[in-house]
C-alpha atoms as a PDB file:
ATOM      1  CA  UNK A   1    -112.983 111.247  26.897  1.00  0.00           C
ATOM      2  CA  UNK A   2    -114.989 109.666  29.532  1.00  0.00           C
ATOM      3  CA  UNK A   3    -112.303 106.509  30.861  1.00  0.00           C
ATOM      4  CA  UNK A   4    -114.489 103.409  30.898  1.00  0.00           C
ATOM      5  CA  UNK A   5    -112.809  99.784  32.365  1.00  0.00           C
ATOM      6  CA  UNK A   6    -112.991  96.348  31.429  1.00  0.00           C
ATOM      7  CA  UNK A   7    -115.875  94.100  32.289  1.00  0.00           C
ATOM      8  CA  UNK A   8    -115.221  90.270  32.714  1.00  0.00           C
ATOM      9  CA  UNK A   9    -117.697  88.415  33.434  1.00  0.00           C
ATOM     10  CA  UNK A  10    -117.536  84.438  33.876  1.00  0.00           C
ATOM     11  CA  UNK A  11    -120.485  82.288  34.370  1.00  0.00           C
ATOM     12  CA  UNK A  12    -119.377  78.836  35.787  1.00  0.00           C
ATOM     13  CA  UNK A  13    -121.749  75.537  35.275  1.00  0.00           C
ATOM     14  CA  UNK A  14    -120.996  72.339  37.075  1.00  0.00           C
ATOM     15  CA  UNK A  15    -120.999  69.327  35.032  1.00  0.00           C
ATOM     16  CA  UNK A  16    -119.722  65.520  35.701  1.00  0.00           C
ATOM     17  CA  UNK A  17    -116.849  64.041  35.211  1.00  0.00           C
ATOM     18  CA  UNK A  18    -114.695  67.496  36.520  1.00  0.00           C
ATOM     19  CA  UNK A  19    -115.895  69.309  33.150  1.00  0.00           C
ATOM     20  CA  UNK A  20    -117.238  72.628  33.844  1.00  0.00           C
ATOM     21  CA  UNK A  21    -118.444  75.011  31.465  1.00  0.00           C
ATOM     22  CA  UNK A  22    -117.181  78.692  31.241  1.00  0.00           C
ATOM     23  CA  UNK A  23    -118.775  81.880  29.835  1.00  0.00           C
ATOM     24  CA  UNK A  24    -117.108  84.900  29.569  1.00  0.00           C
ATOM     25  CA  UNK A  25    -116.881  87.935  27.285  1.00  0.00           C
ATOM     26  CA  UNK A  26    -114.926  91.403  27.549  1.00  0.00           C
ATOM     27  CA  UNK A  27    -117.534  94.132  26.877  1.00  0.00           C
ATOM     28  CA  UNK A  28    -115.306  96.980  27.921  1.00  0.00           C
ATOM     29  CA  UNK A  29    -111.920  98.088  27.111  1.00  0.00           C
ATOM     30  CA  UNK A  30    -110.624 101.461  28.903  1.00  0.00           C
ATOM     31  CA  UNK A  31    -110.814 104.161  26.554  1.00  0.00           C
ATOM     32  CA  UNK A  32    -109.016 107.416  26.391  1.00  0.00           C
ATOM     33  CA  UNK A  33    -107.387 110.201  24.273  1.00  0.00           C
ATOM     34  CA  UNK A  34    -105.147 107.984  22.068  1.00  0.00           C
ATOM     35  CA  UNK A  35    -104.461 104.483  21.906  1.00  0.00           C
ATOM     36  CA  UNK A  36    -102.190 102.971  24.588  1.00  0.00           C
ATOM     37  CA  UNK A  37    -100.624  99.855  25.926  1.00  0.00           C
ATOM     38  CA  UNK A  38    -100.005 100.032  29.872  1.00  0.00           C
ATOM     39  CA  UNK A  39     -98.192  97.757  32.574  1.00  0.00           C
ATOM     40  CA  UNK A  40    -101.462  96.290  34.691  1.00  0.00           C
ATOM     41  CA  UNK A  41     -99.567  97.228  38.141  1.00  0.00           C
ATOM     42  CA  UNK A  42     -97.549 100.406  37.231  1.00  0.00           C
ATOM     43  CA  UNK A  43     -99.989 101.812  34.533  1.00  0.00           C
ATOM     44  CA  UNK A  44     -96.856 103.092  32.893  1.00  0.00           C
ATOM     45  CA  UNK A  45     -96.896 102.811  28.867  1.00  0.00           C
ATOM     46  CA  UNK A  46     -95.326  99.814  27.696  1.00  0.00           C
ATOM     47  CA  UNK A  47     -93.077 100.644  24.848  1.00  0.00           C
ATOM     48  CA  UNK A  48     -92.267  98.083  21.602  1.00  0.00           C
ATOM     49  CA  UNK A  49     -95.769  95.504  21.963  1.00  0.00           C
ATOM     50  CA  UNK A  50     -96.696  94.368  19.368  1.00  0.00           C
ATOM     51  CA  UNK A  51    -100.369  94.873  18.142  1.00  0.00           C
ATOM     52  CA  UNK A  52    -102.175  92.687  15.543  1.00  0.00           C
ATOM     53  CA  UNK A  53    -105.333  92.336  13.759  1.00  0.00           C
ATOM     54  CA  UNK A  54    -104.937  89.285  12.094  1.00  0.00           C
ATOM     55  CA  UNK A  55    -107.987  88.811  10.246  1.00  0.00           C
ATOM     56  CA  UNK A  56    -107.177  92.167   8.772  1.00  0.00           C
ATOM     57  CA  UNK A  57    -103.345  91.362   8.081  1.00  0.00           C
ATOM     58  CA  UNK A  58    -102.885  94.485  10.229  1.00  0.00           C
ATOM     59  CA  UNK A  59     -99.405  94.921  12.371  1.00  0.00           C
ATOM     60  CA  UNK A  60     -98.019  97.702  14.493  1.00  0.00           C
ATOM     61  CA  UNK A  61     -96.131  98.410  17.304  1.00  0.00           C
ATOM     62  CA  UNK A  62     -96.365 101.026  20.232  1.00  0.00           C
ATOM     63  CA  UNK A  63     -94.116 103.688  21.192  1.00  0.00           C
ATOM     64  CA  UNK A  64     -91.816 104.348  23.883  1.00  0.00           C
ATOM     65  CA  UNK A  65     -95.175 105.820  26.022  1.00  0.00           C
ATOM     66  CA  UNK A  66     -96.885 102.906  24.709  1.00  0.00           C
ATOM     67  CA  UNK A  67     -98.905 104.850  22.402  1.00  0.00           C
ATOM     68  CA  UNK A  68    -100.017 103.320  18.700  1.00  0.00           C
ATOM     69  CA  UNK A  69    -102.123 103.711  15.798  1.00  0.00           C
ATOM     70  CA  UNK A  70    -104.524 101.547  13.705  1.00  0.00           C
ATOM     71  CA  UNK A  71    -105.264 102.296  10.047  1.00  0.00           C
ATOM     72  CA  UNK A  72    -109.270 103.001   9.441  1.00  0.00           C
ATOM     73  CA  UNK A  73    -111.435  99.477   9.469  1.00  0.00           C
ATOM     74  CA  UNK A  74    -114.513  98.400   8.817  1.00  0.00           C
ATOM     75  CA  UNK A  75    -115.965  95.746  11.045  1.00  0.00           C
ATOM     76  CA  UNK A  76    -118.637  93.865   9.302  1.00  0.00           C
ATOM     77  CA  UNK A  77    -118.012  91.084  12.484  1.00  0.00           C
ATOM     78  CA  UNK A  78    -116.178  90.557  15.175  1.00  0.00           C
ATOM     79  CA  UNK A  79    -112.537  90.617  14.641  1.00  0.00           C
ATOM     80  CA  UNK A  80    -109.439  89.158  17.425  1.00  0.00           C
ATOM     81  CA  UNK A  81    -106.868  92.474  18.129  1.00  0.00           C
ATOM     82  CA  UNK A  82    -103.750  90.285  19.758  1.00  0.00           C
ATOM     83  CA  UNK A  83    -101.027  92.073  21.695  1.00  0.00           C
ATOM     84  CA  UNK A  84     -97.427  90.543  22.425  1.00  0.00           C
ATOM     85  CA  UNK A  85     -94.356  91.828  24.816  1.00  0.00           C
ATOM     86  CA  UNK A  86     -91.685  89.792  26.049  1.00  0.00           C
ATOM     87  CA  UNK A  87     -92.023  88.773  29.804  1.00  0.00           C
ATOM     88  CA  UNK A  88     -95.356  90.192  29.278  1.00  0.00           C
ATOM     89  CA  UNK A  89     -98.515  87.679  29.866  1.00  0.00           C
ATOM     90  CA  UNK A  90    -100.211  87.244  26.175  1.00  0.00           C
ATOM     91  CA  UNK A  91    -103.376  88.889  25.665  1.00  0.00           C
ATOM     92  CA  UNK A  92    -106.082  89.337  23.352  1.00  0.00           C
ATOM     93  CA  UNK A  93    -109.466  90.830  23.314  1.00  0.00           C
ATOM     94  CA  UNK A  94    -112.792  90.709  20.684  1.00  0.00           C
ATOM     95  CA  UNK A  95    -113.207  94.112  18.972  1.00  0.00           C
ATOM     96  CA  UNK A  96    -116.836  94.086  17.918  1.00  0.00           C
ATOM     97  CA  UNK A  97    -117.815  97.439  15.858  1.00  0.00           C
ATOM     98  CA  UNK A  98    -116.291  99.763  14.598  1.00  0.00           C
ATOM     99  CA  UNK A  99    -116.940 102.281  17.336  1.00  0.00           C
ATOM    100  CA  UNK A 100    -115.013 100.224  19.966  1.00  0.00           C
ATOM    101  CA  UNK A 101    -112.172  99.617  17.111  1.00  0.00           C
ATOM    102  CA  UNK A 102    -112.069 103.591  16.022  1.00  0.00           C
ATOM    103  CA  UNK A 103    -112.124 105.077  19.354  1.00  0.00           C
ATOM    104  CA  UNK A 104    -108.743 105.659  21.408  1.00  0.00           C
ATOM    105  CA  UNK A 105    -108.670 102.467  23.552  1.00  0.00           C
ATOM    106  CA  UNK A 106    -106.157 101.969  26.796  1.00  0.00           C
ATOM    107  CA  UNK A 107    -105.233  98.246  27.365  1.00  0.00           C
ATOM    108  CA  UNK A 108    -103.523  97.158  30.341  1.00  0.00           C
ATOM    109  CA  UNK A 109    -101.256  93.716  30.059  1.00  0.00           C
ATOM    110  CA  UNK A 110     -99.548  91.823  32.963  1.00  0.00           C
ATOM    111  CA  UNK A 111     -96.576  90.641  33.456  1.00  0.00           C
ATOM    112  CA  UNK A 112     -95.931  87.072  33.212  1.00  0.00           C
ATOM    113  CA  UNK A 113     -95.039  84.620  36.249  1.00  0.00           C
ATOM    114  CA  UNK A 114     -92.522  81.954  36.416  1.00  0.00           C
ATOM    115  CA  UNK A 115     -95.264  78.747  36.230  1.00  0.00           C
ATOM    116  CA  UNK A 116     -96.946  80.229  33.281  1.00  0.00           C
ATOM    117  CA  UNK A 117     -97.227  78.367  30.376  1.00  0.00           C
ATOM    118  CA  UNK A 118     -97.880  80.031  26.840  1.00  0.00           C
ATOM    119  CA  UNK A 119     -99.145  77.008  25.086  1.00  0.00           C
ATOM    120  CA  UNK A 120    -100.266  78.657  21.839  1.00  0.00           C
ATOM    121  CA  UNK A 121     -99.804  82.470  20.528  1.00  0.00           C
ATOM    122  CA  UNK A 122    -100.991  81.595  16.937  1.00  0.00           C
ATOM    123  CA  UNK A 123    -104.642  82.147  15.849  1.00  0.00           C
ATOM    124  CA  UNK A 124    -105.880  78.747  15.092  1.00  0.00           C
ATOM    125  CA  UNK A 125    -108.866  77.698  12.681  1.00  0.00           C
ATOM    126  CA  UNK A 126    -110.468  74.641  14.010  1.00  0.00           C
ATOM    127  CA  UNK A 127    -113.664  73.172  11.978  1.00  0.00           C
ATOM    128  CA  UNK A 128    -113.620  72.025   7.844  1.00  0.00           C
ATOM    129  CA  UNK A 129    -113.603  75.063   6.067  1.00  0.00           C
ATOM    130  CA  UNK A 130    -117.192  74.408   5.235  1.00  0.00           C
ATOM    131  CA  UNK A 131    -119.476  77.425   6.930  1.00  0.00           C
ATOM    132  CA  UNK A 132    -122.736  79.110   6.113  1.00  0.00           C
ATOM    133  CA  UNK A 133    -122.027  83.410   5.059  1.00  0.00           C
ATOM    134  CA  UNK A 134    -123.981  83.822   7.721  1.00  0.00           C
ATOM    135  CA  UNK A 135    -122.104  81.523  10.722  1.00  0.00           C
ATOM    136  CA  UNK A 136    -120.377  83.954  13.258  1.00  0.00           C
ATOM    137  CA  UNK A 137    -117.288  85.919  11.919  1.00  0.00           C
ATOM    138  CA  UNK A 138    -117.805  83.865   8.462  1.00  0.00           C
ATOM    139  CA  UNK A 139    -116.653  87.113   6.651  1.00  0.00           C
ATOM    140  CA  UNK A 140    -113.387  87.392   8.418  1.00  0.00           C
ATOM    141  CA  UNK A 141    -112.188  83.692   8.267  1.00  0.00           C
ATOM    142  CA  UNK A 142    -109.091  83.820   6.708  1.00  0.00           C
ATOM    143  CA  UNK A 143    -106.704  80.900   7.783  1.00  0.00           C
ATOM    144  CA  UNK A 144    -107.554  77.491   6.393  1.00  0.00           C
ATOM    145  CA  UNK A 145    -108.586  74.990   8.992  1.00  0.00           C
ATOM    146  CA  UNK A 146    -106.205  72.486  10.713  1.00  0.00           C
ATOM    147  CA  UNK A 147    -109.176  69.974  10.913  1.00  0.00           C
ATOM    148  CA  UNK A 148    -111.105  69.761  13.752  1.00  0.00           C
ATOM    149  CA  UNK A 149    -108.997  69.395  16.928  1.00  0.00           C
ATOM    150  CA  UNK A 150    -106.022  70.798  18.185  1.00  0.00           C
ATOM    151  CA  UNK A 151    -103.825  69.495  20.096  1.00  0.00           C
ATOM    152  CA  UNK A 152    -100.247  70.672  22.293  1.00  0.00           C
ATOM    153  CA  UNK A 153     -97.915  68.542  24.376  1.00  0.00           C
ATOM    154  CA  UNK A 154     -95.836  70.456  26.769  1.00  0.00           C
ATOM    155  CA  UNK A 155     -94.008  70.038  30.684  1.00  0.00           C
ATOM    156  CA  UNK A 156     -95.723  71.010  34.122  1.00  0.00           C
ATOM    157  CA  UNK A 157     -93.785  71.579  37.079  1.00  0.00           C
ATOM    158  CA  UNK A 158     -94.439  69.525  40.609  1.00  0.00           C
ATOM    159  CA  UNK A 159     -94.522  72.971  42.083  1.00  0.00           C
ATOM    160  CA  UNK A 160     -97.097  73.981  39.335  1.00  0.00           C
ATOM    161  CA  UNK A 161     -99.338  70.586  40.540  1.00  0.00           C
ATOM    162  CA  UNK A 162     -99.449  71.447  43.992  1.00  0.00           C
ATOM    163  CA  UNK A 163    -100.930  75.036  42.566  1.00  0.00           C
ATOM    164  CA  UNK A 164    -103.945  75.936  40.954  1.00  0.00           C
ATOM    165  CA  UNK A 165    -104.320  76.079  37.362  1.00  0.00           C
ATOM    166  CA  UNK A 166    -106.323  77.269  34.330  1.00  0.00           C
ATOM    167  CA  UNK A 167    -106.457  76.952  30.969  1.00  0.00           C
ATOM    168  CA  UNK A 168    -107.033  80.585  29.464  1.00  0.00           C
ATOM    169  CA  UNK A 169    -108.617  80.814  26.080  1.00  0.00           C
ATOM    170  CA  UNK A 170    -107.828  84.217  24.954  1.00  0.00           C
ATOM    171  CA  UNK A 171    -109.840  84.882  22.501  1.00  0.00           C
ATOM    172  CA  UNK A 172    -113.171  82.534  20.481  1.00  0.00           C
ATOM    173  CA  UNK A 173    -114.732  82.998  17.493  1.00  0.00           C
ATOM    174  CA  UNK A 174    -116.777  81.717  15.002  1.00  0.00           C
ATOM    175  CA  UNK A 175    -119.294  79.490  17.622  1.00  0.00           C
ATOM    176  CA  UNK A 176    -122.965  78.595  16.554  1.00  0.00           C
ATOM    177  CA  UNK A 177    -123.924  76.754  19.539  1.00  0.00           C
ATOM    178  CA  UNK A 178    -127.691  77.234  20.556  1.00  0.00           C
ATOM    179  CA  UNK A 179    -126.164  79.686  23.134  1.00  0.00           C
ATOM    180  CA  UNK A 180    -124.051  81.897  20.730  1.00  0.00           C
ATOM    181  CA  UNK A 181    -127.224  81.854  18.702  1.00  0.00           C
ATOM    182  CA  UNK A 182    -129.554  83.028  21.236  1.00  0.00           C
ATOM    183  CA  UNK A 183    -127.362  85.782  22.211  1.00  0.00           C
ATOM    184  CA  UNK A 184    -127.081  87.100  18.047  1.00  0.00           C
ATOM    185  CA  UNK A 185    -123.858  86.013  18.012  1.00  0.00           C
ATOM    186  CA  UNK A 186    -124.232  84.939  14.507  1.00  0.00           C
ATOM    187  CA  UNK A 187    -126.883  85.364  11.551  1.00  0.00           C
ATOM    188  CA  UNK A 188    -128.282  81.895  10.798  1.00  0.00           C
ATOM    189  CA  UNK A 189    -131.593  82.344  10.365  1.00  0.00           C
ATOM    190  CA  UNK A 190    -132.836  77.890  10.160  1.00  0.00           C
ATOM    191  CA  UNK A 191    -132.715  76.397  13.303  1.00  0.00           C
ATOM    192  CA  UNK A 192    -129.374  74.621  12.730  1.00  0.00           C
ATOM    193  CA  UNK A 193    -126.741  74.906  15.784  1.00  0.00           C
ATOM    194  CA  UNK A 194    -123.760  73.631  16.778  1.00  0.00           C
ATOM    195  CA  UNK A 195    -122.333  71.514  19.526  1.00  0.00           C
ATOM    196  CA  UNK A 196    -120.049  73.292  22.386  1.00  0.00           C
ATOM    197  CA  UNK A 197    -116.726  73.210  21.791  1.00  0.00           C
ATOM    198  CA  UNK A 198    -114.949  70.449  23.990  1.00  0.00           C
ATOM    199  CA  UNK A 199    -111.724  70.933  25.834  1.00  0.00           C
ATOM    200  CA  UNK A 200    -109.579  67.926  27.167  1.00  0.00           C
ATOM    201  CA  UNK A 201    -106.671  67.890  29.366  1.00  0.00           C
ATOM    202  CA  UNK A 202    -104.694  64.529  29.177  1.00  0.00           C
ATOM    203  CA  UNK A 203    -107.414  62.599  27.658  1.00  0.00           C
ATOM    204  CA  UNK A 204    -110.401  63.700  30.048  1.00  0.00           C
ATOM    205  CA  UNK A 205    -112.950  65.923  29.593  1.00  0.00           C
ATOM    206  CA  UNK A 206    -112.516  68.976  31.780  1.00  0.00           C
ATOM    207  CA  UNK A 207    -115.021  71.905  29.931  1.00  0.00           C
ATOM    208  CA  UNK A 208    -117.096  73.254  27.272  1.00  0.00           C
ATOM    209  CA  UNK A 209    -117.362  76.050  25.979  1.00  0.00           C
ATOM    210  CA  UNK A 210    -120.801  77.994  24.417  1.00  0.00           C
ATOM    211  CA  UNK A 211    -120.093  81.361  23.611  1.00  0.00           C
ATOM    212  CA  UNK A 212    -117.364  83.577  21.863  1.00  0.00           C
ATOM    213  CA  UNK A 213    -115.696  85.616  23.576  1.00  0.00           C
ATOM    214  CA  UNK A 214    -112.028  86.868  25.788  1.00  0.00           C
ATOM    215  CA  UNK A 215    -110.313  85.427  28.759  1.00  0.00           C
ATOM    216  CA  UNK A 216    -112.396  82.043  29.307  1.00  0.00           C
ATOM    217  CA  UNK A 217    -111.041  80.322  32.155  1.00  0.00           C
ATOM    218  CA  UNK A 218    -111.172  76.365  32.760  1.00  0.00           C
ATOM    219  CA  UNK A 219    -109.691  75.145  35.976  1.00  0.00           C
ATOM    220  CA  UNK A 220    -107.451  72.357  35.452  1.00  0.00           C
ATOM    221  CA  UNK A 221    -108.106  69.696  38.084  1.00  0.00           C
ATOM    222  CA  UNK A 222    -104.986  69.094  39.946  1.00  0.00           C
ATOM    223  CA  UNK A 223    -105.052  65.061  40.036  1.00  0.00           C
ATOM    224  CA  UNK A 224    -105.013  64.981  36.415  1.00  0.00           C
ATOM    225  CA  UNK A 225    -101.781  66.721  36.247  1.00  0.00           C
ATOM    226  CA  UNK A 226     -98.435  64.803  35.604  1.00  0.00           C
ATOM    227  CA  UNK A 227     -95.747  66.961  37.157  1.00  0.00           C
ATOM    228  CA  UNK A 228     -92.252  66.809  35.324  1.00  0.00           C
ATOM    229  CA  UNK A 229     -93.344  65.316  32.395  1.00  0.00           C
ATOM    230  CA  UNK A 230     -95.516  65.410  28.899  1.00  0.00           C
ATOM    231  CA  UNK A 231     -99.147  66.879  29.719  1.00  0.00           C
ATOM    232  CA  UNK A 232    -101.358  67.197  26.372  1.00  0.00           C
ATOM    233  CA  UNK A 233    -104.311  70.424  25.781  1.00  0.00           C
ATOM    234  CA  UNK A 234    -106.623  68.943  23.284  1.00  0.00           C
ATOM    235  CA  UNK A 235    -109.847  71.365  21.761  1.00  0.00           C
ATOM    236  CA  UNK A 236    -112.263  69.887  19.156  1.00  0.00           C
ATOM    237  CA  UNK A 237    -114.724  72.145  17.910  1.00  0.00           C
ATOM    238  CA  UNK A 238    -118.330  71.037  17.807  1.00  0.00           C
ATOM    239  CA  UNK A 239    -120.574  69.345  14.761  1.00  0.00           C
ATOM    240  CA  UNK A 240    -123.944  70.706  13.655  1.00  0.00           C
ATOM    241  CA  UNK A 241    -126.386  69.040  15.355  1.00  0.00           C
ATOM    242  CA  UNK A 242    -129.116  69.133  12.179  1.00  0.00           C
ATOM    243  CA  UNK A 243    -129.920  66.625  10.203  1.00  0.00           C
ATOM    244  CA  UNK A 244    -127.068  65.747   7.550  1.00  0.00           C
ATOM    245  CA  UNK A 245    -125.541  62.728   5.735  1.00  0.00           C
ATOM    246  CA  UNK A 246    -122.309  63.407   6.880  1.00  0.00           C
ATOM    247  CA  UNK A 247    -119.943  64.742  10.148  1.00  0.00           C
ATOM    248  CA  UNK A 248    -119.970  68.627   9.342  1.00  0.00           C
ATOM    249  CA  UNK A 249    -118.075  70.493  11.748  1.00  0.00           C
ATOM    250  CA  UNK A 250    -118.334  74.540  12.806  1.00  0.00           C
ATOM    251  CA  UNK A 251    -115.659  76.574  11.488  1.00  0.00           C
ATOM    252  CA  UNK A 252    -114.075  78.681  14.990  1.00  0.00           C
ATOM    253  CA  UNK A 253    -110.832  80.750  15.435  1.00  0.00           C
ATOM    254  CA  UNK A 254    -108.825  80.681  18.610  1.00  0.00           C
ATOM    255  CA  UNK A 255    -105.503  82.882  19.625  1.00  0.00           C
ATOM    256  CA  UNK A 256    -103.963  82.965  22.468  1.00  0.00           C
ATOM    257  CA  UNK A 257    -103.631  79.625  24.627  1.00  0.00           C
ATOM    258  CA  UNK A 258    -102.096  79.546  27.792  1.00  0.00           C
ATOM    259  CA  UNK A 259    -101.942  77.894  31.247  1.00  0.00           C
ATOM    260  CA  UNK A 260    -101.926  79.989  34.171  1.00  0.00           C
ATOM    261  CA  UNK A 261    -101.074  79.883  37.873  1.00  0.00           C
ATOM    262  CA  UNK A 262    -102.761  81.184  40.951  1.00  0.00           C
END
């Protein structure tokens, strides 16, 4: 089967106030005779990661090539395919149809670094459990909401300050911003939208984000980073901006937080 590779691509807006907006979205994953995990630099199988679906309360693991198997699924929307390994960077990608689900797929994962922070490996349900059938991935909610923030204290280094950091969002879904609308990310047919979804890093506003998708990236600006003590992520999901008697926020999923180092 013809190999394809992944496609990243990141759009980066400047806004004030050191918040920059991010687009990104994984249209490609490598595909191939069966389905396999590999090491990013060795391309060697890795054996024992696991693999879940967990809109679809689906779990496996792979072999000791790195090989595994999914069970037959229908994708009526976009569903988040996670994949764990210890010492292994977490990673997670947006499976769309069922064509990119149901075909052999090869997925490479990298090692992790020693400044690398895995704030969050959970899928998380932001909004108020209050969604139209037709808001993006509506049919594949399945977690109750936490309300509409998140937030996650943890330690950065003074070796990480003097370094260059981002916030990775793994994986989004679930977004009706005007943006996500205009690209048929969801099926909303009024002209309601939603506003971005907000990220904060100690208290100040450091991106947005538009669209759903894998691997967003939002640089972390290094003056607002306390080194050897409590730093806080905070997201808050955005509000419909139509007309309404009352705050009603839009219903997203998130997996996979983490803070990288470059």
């Amino acid at each position: 089967m013809k190999k394809q590779i992944i496609t990243l691509f990141l759009l980066m807006l400047i806004m004030p106030a050191n918040a920059t907006t991010f687009i990104g979205e994984v249209t490609k994953v490598g595909q191939q005779d069966s389905n396999r995990i590999i090491d990013s630099q060795t391309k060697q199988g890795v054996e024992f990661a696991k693999i879940t679906i967990p809109q679809k309360n689906i779990q496996t693991y792979s072999d000791g090539n790195g090989n595994f198997e999914l069970p037959p699924i229908v994708v009526k929307s976009p569903l988040i395919m996670n994949i764990e390994k210890e010492g292994y960077r977490p990673f997670s990608i947006t499976i769309n149809n069922n064509a990119s689900l149901n075909s052999p797929m090869k997925i490479e994962i990298a090692k992790s670094e020693a400044l690398d922070i895995a704030i969050d490996t959970e899928i998380l349900h932001l909004g108020d459990n209050s969604f139209s059938k037709n808001s993006a991935n509506a049919s594949d909610f399945r977690l109750k909401s936490m309300g509409p923030s998140y937030s996650k204290d943890f330690i950065m280094t003074q070796s990480a300050k003097r370094a260059t950091n981002y916030l990775i969002i793994g994986s989004i879904v679930g977004l009706d911003t005007q943006l996500a609308k205009s690209m048929g990310q969801n099926k909303i047919k009024t002209s309601a939208f939603s506003s971005p979804t907000e990220v904060y890093f100690n208290g100040n506003k450091i991106g947005e984000i538009k669209i759903n998708g894998d691997g967003q990236r939002i640089k972390i600006p290094g003056s607002l980073i306390k080194a050897d003590a409590k730093n806080q992520i905070t997201i808050k999901t955005g509000e419909n901006m139509g007309p309404t008697n009352h705050i009603d926020y839009d219903d997203i999923e998130i997996m996979n937080l983490s803070i990288l180092t470059e």
